[in-house]
N, C-alpha and C. Protein backbone atom coordinates (compact mmCIF):
# COMPACT_ATOMS: atom_id res chain seq x y z
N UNK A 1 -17.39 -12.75 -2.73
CA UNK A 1 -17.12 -11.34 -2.48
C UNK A 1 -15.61 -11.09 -2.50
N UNK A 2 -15.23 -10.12 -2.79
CA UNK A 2 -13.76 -9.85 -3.30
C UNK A 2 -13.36 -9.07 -2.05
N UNK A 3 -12.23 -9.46 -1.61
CA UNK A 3 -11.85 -9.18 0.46
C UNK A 3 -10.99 -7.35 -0.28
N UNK A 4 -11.19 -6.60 0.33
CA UNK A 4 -10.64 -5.32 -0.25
C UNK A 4 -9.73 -4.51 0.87
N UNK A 5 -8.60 -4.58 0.36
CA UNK A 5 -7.41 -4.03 1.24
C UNK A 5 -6.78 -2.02 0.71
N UNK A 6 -6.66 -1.50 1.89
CA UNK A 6 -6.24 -0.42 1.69
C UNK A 6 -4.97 -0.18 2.08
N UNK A 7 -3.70 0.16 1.37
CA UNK A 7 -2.52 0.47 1.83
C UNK A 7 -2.38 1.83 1.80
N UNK A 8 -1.98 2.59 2.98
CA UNK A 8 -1.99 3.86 3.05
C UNK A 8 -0.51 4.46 3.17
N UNK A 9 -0.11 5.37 3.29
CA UNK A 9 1.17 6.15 3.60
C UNK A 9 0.87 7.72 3.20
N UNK A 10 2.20 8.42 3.69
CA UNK A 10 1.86 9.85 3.47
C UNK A 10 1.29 10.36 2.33
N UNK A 11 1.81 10.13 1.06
CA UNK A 11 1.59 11.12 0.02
C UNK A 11 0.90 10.11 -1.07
N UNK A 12 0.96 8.80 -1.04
CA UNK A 12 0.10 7.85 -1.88
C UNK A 12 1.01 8.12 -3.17
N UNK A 13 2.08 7.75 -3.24
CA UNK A 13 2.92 8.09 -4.06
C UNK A 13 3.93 7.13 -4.20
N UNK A 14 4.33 6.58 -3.40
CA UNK A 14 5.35 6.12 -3.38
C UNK A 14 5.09 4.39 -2.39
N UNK A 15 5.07 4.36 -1.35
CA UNK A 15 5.09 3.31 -0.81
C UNK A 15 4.09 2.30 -0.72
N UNK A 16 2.38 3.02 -0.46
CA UNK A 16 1.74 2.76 -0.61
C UNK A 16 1.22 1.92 -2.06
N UNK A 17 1.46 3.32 -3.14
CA UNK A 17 1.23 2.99 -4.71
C UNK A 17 2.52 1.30 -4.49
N UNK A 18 3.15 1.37 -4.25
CA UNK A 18 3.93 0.03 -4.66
C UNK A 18 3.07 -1.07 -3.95
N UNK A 19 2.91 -0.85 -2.91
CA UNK A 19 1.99 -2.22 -2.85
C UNK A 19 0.89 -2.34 -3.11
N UNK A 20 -0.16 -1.49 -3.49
CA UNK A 20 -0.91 -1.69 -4.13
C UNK A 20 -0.87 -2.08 -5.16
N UNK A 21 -0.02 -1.78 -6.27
CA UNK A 21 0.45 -2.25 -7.57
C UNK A 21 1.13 -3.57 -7.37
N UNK A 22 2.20 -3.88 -6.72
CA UNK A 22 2.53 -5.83 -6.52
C UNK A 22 1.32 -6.52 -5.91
N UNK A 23 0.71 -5.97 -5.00
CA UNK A 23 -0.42 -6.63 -3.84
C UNK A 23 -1.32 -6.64 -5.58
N UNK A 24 -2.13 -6.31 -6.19
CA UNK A 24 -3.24 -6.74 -7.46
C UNK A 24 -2.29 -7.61 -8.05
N UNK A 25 -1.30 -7.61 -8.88
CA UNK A 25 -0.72 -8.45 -9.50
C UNK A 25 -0.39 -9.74 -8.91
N UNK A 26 -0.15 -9.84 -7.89
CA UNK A 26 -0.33 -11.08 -7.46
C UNK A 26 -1.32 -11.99 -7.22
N UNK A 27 -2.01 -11.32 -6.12
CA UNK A 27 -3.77 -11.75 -6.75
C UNK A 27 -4.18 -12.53 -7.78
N UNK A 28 -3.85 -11.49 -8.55
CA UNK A 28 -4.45 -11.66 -10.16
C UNK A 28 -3.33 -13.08 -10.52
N UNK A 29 -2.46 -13.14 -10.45
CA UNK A 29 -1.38 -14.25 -10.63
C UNK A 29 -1.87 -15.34 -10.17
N UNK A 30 -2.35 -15.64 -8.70
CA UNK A 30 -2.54 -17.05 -7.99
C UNK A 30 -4.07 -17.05 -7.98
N UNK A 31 -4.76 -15.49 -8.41
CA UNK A 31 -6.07 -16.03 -8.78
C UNK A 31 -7.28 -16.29 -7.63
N UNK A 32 -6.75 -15.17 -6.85
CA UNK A 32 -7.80 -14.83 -5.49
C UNK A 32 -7.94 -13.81 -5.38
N UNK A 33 -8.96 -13.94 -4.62
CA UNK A 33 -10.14 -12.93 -4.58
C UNK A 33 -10.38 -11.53 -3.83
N UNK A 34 -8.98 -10.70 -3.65
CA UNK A 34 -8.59 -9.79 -3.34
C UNK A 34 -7.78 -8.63 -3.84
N UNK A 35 -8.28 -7.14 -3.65
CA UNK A 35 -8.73 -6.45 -4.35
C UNK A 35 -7.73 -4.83 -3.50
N UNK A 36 -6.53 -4.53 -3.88
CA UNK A 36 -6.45 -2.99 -2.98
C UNK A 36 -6.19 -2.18 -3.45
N UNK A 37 -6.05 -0.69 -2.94
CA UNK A 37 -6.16 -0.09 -3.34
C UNK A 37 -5.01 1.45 -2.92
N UNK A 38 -5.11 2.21 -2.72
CA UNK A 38 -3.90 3.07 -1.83
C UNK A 38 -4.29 4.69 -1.65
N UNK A 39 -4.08 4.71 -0.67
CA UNK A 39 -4.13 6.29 -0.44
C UNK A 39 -3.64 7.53 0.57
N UNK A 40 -3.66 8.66 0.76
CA UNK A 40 -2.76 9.12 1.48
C UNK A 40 -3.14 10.33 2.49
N UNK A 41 -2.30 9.94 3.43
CA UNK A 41 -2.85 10.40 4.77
C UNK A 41 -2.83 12.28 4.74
N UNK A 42 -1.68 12.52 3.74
CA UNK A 42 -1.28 13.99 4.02
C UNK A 42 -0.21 14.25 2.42
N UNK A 43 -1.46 14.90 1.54
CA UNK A 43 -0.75 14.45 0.19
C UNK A 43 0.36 15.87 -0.01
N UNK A 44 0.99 15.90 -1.03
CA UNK A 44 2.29 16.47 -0.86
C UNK A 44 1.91 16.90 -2.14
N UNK A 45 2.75 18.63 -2.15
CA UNK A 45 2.27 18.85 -3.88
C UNK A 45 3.65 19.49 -4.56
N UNK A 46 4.60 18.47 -3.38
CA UNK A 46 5.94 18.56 -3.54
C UNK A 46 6.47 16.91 -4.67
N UNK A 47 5.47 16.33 -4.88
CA UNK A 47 5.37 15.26 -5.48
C UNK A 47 4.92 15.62 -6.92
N UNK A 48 5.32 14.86 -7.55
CA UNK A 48 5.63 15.61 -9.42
C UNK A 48 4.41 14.15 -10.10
N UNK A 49 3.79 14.64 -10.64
CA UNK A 49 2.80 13.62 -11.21
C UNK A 49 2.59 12.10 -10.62
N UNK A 50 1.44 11.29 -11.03
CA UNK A 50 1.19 10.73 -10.16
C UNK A 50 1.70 9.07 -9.73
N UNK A 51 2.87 9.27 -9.86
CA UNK A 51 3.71 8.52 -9.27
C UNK A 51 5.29 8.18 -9.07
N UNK A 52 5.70 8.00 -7.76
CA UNK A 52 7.44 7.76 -7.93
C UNK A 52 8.10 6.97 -8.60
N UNK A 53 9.14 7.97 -9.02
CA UNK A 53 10.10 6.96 -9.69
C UNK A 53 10.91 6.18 -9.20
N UNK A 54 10.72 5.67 -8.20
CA UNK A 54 11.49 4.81 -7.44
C UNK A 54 10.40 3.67 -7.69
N UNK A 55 8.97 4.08 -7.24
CA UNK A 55 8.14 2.97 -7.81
C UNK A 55 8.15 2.26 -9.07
N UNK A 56 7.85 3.22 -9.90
CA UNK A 56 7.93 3.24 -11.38
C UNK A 56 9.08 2.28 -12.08
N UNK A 57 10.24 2.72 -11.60
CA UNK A 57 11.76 1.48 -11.65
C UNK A 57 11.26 1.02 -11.48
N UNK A 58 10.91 0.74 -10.32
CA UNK A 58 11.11 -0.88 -9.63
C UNK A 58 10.02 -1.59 -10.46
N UNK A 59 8.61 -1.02 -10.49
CA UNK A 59 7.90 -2.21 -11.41
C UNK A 59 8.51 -2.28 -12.46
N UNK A 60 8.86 -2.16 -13.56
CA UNK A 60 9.67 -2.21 -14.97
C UNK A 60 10.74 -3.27 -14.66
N UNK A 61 11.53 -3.23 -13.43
CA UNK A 61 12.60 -4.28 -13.09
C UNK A 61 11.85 -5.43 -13.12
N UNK A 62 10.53 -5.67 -12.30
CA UNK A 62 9.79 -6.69 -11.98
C UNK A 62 8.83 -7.27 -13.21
N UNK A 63 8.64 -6.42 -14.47
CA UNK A 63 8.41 -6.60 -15.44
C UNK A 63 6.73 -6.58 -15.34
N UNK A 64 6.32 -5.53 -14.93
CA UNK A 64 4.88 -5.20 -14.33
C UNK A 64 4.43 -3.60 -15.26
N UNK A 65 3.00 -4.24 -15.53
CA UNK A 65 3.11 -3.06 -17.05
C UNK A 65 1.72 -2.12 -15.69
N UNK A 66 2.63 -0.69 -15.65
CA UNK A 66 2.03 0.25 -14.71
C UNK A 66 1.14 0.97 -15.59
N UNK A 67 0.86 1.24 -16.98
CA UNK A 67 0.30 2.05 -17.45
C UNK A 67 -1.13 2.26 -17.38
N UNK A 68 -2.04 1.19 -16.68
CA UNK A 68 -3.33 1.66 -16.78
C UNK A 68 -3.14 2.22 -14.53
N UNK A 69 -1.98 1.97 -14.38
CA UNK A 69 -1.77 2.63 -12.46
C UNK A 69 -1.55 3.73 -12.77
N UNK A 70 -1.68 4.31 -13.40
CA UNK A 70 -1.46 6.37 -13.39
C UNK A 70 -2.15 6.74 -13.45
N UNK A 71 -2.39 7.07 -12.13
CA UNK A 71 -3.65 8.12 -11.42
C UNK A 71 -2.93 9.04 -10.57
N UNK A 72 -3.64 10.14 -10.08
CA UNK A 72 -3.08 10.94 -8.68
C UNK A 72 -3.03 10.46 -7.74
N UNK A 73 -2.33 11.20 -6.55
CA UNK A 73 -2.47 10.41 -5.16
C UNK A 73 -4.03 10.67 -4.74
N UNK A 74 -4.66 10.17 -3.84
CA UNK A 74 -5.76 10.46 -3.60
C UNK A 74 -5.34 10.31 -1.67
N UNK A 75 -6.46 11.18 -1.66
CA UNK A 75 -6.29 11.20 0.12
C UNK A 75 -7.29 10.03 0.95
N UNK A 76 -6.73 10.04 2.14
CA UNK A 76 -7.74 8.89 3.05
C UNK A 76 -9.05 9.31 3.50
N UNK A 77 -10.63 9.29 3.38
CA UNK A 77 -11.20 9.69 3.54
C UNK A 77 -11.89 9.13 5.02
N UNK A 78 -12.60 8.93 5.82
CA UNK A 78 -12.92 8.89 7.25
C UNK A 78 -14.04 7.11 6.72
N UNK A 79 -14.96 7.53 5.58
CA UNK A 79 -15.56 6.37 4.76
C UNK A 79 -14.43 5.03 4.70
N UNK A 80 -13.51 5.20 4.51
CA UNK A 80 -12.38 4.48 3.87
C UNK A 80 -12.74 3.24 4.90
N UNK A 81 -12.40 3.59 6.17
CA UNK A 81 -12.41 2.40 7.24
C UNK A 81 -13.45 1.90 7.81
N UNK A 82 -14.70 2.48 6.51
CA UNK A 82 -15.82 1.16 6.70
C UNK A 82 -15.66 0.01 5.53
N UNK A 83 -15.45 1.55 4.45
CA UNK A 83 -15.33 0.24 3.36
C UNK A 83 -14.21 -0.98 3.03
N UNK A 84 -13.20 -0.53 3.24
CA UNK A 84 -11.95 -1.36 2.88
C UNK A 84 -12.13 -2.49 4.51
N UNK A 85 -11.83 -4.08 4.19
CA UNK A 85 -11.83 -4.72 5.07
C UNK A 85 -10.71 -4.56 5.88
N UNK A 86 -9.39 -4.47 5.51
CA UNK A 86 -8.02 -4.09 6.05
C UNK A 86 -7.64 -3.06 5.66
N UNK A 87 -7.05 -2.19 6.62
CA UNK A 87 -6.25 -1.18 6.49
C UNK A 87 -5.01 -1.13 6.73
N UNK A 88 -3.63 -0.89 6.09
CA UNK A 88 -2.35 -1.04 6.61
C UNK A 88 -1.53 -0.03 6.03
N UNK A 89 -0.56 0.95 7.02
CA UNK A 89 -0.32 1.79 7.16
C UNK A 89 1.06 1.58 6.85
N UNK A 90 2.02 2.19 5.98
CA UNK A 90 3.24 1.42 5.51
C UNK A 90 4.28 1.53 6.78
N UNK A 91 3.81 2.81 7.44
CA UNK A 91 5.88 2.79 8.79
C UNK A 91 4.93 3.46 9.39
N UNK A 92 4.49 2.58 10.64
CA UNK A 92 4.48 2.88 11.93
C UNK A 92 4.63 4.28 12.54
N UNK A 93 6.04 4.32 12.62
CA UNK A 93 6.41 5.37 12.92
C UNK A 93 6.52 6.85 12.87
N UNK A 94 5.76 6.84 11.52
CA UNK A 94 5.28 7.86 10.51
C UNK A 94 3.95 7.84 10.80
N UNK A 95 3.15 7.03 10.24
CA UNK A 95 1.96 6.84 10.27
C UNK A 95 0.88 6.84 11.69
N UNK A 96 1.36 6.52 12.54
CA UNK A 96 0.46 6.08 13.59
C UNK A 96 0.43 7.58 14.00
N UNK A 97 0.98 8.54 14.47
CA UNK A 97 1.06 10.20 14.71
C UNK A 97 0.01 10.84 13.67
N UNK A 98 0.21 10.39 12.29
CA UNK A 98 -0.85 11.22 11.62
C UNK A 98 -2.43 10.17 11.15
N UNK A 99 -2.11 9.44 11.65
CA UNK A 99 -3.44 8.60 11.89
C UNK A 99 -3.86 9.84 13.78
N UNK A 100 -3.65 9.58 14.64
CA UNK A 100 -3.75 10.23 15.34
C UNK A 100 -4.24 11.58 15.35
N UNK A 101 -3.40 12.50 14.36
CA UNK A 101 -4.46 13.52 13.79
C UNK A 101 -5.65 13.42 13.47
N UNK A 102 -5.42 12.67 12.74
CA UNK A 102 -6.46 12.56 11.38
C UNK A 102 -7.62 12.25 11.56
N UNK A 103 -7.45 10.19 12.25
CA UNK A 103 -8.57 9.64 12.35
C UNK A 103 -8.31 9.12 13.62
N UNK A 104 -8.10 9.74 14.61
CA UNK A 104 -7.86 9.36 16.10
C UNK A 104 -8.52 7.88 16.79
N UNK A 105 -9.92 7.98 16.08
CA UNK A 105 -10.85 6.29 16.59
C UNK A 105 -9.91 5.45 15.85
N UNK A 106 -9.34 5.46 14.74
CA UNK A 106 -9.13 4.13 14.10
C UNK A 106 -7.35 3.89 14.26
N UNK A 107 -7.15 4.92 14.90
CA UNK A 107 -5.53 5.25 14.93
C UNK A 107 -5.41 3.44 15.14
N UNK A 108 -5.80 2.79 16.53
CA UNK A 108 -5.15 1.76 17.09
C UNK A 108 -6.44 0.36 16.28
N UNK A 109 -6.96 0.43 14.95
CA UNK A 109 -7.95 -0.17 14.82
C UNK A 109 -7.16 -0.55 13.02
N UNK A 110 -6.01 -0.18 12.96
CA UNK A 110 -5.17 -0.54 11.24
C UNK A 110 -4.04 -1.23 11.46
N UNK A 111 -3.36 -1.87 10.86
CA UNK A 111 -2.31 -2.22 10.68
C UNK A 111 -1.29 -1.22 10.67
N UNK A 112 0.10 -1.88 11.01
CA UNK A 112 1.13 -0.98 10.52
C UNK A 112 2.04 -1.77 10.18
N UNK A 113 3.05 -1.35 9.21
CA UNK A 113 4.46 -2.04 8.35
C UNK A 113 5.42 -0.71 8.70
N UNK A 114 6.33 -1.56 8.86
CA UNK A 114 7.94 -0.58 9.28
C UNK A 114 8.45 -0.72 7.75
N UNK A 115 8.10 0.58 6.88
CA UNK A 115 8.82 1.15 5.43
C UNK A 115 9.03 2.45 5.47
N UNK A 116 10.14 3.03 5.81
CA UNK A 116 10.37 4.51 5.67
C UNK A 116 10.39 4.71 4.27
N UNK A 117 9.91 6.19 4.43
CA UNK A 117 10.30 7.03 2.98
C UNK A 117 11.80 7.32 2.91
N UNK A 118 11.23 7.60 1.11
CA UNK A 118 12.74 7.69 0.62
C UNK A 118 13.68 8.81 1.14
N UNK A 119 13.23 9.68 1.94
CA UNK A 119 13.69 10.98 2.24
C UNK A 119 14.59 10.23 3.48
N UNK A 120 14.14 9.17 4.15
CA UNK A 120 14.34 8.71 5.00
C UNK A 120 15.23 7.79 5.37
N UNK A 121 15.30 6.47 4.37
CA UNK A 121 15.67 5.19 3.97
C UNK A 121 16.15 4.91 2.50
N UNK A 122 16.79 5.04 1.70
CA UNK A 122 16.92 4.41 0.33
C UNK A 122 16.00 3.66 0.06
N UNK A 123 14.98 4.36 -0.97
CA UNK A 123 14.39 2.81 -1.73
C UNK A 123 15.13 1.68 -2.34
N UNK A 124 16.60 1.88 -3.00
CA UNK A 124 17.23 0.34 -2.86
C UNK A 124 17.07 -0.35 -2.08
N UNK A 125 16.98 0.06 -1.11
CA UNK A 125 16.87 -0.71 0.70
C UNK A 125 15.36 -1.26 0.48
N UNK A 126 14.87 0.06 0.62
CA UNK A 126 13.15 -0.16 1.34
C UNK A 126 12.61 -0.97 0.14
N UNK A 127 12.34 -0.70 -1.51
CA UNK A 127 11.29 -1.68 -2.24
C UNK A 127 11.76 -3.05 -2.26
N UNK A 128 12.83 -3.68 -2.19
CA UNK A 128 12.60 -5.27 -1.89
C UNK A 128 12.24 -5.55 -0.94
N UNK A 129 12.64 -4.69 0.45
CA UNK A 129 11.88 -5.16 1.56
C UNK A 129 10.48 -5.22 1.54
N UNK A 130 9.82 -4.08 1.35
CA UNK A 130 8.97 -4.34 0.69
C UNK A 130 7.85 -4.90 -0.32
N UNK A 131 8.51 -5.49 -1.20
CA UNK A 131 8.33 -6.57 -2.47
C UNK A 131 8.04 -7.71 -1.21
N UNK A 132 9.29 -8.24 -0.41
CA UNK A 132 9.01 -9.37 0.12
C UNK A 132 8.03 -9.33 1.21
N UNK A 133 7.61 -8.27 1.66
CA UNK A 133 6.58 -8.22 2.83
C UNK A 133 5.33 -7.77 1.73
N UNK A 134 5.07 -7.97 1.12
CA UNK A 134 4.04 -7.84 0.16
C UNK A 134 3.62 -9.43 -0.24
N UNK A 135 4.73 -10.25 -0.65
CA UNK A 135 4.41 -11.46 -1.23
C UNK A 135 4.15 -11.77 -0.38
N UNK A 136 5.14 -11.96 0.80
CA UNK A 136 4.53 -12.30 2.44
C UNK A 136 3.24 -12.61 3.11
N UNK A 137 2.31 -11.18 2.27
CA UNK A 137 1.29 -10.91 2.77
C UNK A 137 0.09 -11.40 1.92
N UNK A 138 0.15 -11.52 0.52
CA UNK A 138 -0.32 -12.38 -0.29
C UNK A 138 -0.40 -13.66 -0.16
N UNK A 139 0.74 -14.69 0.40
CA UNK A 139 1.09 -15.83 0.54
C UNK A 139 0.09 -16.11 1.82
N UNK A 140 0.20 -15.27 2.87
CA UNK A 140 -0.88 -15.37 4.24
C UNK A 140 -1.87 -15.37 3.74
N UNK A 141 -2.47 -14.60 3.39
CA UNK A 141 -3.91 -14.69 2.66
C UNK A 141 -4.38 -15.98 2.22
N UNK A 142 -3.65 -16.41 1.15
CA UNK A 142 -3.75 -17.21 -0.11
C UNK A 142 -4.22 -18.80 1.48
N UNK A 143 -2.95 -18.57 2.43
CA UNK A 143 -2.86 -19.63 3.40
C UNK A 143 -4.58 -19.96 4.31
N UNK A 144 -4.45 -18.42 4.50
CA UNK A 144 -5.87 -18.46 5.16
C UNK A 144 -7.18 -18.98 4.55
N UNK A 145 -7.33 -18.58 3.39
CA UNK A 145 -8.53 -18.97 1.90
C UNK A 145 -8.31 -20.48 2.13
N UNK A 146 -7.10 -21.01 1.88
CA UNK A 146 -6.98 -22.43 2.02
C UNK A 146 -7.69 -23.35 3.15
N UNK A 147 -7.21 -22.64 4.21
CA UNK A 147 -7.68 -23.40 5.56
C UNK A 147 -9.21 -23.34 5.53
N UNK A 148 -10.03 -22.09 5.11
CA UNK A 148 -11.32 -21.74 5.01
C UNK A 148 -12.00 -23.05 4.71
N UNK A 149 -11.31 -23.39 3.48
CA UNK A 149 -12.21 -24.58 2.58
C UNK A 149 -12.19 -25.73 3.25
């Protein structure tokens, strides 16, 4: 069975879409059996087609072909946190308030990662941090599967 992860953030645009896009490629790289996906808590229609260019750079730097990842943002649906095994919420600080709105039972039942938006933080800053708390999180996995066997 393929373990299925949801990375969420505000607008599914930007922070989220990046790890969802490194989080499959890696996978797919070391060849386990995990599967995510991304979506957004409170989508923005201040956001220009369906994805940032801060994302967008950055995969092209990393030499990651995005063209079949262009889709819209899509929103978090209440279903989401039966189906997806993990849920992880990119910044805390952001996120846990509109989890609170939103989906109040699961507010304290997801993960959270400290990644501000770009409005917030420079993505120069934030996507390697990111990149590396992504491999990070791939590499745990990959660790855990191991011990399984």
């Amino acid at each position: 069975m393929e373990h299925r992860i949801l990375f969420i953030c505000t607008g599914n645009y930007y922070r989220s879409r990046f790890a969802e896009i490194l989080f499959n490629e890696l996978c797919q790289e070391e060849e386990i059996r995990f599967r995510a996906f991304s979506k957004g808590l409170r989508l923005s229609s201040n956001n220009k087609g369906p994805l940032s260019i801060h994302t967008k750079n950055y995969m092209e730097k990393l030499r990651i072909d995005i063209s079949h990842q262009l889709r819209m943002p899509i929103p978090v649906t209440a279903d989401d946190f039966d189906y997806y095994h993990t849920v992880i919420a990119m910044d805390e600080n952001e996120h846990r308030n509109l989890m609170k709105e939103t989906f109040p039972e699961m507010e304290n039942k997801i993960s959270y990662w400290l990644f501000a938006d770009d409005y917030i933080e420079a993505p120069e800053k934030v996507l390697p941090l990111l990149e590396k708390k992504t491999r990070e999180f791939v590499e745990q996995l990959k660790e855990e599967l191991h011990t399984k066997k």
